[in-house]
Every structure is written in structure tokens, then in C-alpha cells.
C-alpha atoms as a PDB file:
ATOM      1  CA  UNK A   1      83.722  18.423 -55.244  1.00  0.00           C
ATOM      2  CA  UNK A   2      82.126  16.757 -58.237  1.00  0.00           C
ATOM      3  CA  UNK A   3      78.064  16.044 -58.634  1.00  0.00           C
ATOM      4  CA  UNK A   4      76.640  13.678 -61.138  1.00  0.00           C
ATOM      5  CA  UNK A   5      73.306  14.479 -62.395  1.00  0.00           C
ATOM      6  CA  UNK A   6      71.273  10.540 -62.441  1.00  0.00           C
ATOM      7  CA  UNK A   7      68.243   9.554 -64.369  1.00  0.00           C
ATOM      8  CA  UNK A   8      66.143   7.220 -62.393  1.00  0.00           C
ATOM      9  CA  UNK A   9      63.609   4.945 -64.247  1.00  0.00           C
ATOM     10  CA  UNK A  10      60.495   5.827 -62.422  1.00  0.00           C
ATOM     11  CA  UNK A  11      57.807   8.231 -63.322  1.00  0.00           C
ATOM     12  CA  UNK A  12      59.477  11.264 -61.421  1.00  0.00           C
ATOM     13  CA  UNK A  13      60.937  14.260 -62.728  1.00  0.00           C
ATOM     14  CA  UNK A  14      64.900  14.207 -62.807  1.00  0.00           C
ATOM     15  CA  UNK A  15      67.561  14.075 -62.926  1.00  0.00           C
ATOM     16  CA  UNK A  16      68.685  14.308 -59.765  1.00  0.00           C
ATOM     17  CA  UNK A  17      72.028  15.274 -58.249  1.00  0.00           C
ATOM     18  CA  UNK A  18      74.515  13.060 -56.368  1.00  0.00           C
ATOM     19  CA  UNK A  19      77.895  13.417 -54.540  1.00  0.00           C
ATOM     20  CA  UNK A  20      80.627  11.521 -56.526  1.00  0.00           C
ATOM     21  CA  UNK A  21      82.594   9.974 -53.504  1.00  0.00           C
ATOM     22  CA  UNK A  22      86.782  11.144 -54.194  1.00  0.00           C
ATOM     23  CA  UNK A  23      87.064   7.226 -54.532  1.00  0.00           C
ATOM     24  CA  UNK A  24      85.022   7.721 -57.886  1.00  0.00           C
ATOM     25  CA  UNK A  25      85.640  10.743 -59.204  1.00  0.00           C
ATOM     26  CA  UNK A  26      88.616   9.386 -61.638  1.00  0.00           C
ATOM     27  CA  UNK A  27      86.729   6.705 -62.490  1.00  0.00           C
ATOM     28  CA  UNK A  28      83.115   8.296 -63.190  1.00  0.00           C
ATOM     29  CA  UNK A  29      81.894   8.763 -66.810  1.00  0.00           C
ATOM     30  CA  UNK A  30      78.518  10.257 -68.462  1.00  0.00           C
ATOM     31  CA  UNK A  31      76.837   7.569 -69.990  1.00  0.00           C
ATOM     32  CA  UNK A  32      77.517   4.799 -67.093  1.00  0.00           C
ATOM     33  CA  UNK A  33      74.937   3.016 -64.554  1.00  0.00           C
ATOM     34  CA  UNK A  34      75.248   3.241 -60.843  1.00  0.00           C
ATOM     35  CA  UNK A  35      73.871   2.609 -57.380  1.00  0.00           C
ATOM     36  CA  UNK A  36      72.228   4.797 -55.717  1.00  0.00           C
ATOM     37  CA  UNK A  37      69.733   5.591 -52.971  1.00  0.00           C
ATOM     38  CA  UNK A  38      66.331   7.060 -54.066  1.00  0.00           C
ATOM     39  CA  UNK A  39      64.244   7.185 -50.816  1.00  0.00           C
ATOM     40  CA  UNK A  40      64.176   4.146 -48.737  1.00  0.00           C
ATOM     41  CA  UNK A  41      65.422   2.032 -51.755  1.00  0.00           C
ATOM     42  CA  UNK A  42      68.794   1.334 -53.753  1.00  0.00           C
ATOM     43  CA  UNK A  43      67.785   1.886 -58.051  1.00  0.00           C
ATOM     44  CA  UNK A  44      69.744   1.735 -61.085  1.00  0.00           C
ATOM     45  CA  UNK A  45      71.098   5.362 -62.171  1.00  0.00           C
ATOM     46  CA  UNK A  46      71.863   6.474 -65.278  1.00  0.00           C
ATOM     47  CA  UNK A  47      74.657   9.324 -65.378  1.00  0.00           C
ATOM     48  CA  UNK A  48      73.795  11.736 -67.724  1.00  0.00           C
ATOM     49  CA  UNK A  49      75.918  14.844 -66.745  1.00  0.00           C
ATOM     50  CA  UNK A  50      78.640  16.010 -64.316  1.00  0.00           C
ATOM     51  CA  UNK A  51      78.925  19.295 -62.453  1.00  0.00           C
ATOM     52  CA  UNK A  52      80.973  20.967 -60.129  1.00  0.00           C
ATOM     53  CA  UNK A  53      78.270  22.971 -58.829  1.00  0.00           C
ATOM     54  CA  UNK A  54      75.209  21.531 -56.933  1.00  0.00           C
ATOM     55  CA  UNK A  55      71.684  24.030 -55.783  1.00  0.00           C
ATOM     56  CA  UNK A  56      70.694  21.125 -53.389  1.00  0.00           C
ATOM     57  CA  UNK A  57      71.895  20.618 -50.011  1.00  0.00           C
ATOM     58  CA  UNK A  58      72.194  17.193 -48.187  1.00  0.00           C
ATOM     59  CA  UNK A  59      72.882  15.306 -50.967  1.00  0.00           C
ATOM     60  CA  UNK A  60      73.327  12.044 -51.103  1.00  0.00           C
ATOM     61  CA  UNK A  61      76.430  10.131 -52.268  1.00  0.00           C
ATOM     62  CA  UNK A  62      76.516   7.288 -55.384  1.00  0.00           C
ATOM     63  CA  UNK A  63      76.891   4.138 -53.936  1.00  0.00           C
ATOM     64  CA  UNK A  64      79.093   2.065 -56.336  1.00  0.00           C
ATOM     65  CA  UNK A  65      79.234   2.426 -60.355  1.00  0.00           C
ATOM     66  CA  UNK A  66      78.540  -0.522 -62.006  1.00  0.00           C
ATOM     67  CA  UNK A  67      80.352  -0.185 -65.346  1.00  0.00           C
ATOM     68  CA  UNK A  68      83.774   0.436 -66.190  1.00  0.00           C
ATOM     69  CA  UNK A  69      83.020   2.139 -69.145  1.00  0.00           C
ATOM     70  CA  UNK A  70      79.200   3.861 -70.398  1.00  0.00           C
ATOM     71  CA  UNK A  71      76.841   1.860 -71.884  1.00  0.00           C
ATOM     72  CA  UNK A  72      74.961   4.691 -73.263  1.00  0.00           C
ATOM     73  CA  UNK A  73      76.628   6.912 -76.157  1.00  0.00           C
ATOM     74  CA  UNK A  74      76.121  10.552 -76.438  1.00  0.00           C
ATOM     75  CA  UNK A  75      73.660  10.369 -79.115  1.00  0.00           C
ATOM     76  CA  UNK A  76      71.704   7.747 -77.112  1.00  0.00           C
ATOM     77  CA  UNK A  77      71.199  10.100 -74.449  1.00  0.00           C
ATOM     78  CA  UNK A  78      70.363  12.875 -76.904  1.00  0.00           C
ATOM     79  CA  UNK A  79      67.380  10.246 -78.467  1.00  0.00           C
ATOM     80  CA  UNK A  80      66.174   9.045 -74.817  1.00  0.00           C
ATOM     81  CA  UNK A  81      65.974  12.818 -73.665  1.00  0.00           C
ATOM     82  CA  UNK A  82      63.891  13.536 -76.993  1.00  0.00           C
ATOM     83  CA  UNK A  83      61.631  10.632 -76.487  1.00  0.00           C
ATOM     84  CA  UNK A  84      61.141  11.767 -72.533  1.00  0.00           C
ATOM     85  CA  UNK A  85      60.105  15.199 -73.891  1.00  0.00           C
ATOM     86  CA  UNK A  86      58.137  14.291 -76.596  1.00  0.00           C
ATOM     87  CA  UNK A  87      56.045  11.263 -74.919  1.00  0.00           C
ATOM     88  CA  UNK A  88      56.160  13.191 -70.992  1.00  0.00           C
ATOM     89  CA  UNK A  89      57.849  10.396 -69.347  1.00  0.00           C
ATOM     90  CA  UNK A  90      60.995  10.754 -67.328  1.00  0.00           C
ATOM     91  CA  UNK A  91      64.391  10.999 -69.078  1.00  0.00           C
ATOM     92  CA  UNK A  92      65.138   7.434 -66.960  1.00  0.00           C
ATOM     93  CA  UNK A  93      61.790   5.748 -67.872  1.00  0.00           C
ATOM     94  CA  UNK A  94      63.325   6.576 -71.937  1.00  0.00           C
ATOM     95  CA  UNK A  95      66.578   5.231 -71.317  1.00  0.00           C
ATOM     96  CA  UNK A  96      65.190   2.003 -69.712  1.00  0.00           C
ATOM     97  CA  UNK A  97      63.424   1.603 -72.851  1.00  0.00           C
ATOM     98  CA  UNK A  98      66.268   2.059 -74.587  1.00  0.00           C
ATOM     99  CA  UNK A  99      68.778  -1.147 -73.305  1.00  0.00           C
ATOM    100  CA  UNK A 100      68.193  -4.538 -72.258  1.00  0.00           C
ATOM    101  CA  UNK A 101      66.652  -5.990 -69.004  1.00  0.00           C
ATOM    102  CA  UNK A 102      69.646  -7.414 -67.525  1.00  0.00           C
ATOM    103  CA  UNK A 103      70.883  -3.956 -67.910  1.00  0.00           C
ATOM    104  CA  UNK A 104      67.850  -2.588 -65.996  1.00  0.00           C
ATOM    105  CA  UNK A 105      68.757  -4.708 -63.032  1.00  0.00           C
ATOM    106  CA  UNK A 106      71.867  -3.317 -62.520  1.00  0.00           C
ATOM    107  CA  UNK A 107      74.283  -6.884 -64.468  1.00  0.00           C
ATOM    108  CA  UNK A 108      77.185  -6.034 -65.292  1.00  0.00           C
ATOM    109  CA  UNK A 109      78.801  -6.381 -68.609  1.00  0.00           C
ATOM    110  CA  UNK A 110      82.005  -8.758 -68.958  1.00  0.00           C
END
């Protein structure tokens, strides 16, 4: 089984872990957006690792991806995670800083 690790763009520590559904799991990519369910609502992800191995049980699944390919480089992540340490916000709350609105909202890219 395969877990992504998400970044969610609220003032909560993260990431948290997901179930990728099989359906996904060829398709699934670090740096990519994706549904998911955080409490009683349905946010933007951010993927920003991948795991075979999960410490939490009852986890939830992703819900869809939204991108074909990531939006977010390597080094981008590496920056957003820097500027989460270094001004104590969450790693998600950097990375929507990061990209666009439309992006925030879950648009896809053509």
C-alpha cells in the first residue's frame, strides 16, 4: 500500500498522511495538488512525500488528484518548508504563498 504525506493550507501542523487509492498509485507524483478530506470539509493538498509505511490508523483515502503532472518543483518545496520553519506557519500555509489563487482553489491547469 502506498501513503502520501499532504500539506494542507491552514494553520495546523502537517503533513498529514493519506491512502493513495490502487486507482492512483501509477499516476501520483510529489509535487501535485489533490482532494482530500480534512474533517468535515474537502481542501486542496499539496503532496509533498510518498511512503510505504504509515504510524496512523484509519486513514483516510485522497479523493481525486487534480494535476497530471506537479506544479511544485523540488526546490520549491525545499524553499516553502524553509519559510514554514523559519516564519512558524504550516508547510501548506508556505506553499499557498508560494502559487497563484486559482491554484489555491483547486483549477486545473490546461
Amino acid at each position: 500500500m502506498l501513503y502520501a504525506k499532504i500539506a494542507i493550507g491552514l494553520p495546523v501542523s502537517g503533513p498529514f498522511d493519506y491512502i493513495v487509492p490502487d486507482s492512483l498509485v501509477s499516476r501520483i507524483a510529489v509535487g501535485e495538488r489533490a482532494w482530500v478530506s480534512f474533517g468535515p470539509r474537502r481542501v486542496v493538498g499539496y503532496v509533498v512525500d510518498l511512503s510505504k509505511k504509515s504510524e496512523v490508523k484509519n486513514l483516510k483515502p485522497i479523493s481525486e488528484l487534480i494535476d497530471s503532472h506537479p506544479i511544485l518543483s523540488e526546490n520549491m518545496l525545499k524553499l516553502t518548508r524553509e519559510i514554514a520553519e523559519y516564519y512558524y506557519c504550516s508547510w501548506g500555509e508556505a506553499i499557498e504563498t508560494a502559487i497563484p489563487e486559482f491554484l489555491r482553489k483547486g483549477k486545473k491547469i490546461d
